[in-house]
Protein backbone atom coordinates (compact mmCIF):
# COMPACT_ATOMS: atom_id res chain seq x y z
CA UNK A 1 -1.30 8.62 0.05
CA UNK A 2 -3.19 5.75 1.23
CA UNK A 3 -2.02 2.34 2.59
CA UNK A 4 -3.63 -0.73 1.57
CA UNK A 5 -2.97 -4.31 3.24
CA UNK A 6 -4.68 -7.68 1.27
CA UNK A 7 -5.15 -11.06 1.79
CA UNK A 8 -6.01 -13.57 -0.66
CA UNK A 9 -7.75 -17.23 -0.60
CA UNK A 10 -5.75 -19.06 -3.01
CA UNK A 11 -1.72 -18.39 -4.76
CA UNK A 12 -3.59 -18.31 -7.68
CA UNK A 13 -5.68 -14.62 -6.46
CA UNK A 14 -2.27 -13.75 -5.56
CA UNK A 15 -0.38 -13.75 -8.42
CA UNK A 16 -2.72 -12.03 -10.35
CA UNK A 17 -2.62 -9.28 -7.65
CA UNK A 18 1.08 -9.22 -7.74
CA UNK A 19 1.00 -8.60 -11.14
CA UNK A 20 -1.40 -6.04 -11.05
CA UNK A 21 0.68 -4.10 -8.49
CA UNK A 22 4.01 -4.19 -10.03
CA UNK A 23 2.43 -3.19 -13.42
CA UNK A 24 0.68 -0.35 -11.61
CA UNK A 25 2.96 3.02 -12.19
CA UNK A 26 1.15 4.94 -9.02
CA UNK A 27 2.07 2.33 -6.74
CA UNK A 28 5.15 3.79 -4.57
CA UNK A 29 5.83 1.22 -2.72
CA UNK A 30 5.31 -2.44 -2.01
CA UNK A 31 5.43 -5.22 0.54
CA UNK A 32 4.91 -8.99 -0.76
CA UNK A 33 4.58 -12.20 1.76
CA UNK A 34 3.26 -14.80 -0.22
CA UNK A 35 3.98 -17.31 2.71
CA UNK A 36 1.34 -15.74 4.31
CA UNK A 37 -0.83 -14.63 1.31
CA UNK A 38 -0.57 -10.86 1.71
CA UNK A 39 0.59 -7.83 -0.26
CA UNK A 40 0.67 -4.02 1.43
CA UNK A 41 1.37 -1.36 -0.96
CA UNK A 42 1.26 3.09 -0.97
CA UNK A 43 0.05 4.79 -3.73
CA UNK A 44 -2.03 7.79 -4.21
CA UNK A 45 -6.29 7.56 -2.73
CA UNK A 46 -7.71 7.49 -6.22
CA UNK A 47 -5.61 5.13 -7.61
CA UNK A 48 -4.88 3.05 -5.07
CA UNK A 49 -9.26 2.10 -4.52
CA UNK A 50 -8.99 2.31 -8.20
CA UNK A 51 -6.66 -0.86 -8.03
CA UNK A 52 -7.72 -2.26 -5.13
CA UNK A 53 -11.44 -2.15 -6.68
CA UNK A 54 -9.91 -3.92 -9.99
CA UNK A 55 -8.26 -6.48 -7.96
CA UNK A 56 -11.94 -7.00 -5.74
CA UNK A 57 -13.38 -7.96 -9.10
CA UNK A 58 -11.18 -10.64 -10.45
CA UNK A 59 -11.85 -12.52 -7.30
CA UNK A 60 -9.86 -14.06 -4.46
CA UNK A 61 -9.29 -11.33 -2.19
CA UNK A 62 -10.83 -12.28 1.00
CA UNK A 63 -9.46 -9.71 3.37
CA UNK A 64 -8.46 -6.04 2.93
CA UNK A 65 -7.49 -2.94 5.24
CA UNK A 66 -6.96 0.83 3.78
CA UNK A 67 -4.73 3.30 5.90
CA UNK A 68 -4.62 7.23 4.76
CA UNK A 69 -1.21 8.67 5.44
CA UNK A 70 -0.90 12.41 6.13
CA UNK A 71 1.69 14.41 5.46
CA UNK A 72 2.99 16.36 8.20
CA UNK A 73 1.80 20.21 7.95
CA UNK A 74 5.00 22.57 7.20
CA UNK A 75 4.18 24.02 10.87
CA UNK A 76 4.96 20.54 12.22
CA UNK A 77 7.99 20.05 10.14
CA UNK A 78 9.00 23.41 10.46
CA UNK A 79 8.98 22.82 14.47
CA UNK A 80 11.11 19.92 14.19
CA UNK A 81 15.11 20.11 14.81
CA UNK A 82 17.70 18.61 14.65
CA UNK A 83 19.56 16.96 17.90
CA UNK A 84 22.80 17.99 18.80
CA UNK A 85 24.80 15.20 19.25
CA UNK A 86 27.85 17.66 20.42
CA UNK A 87 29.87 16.43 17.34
């Protein structure tokens, strides 16, 4: 899964990114501040630079970040337990 953050010039770039988010069925989740001009969303790698590339191209994005989130390995989560609250 990957985690993107953009910013965009105008409300105008915006909206047409918000739209193109919410219509997008791989996005998982999503994050809007349009006081500050920014949407964050998770979706798969592919489609999430897939998106993020057909955003690029209708213009107005003037900032973006990408974050890849790894699951934990089942020898991490298997390590894990729960604490004993002695309830």
């Amino acid at each position: 899964m990957r985690v993107y953050v953009l910013h965009f010039r105008s409300s105008a770039a915006f909206a047409r990114a918000f739209d193109s988010v919410m219509d997008a069925r791989e996005v998982a989740s999503c994050l809007v501040e349009p006081e500050h001009g920014r949407i964050r969303f998770l979706a798969p790698r592919k489609a999430a630079d897939a998106l993020v590339e057909f955003i690029y191209s209708e213009g107005g994005l003037v900032w973006c970040s990408r974050h890849d989130l790894n699951p934990r390995s089942e020898g991490a989560a298997a390590r894990i337990r729960p604490v004993d609250d002695g309830g």
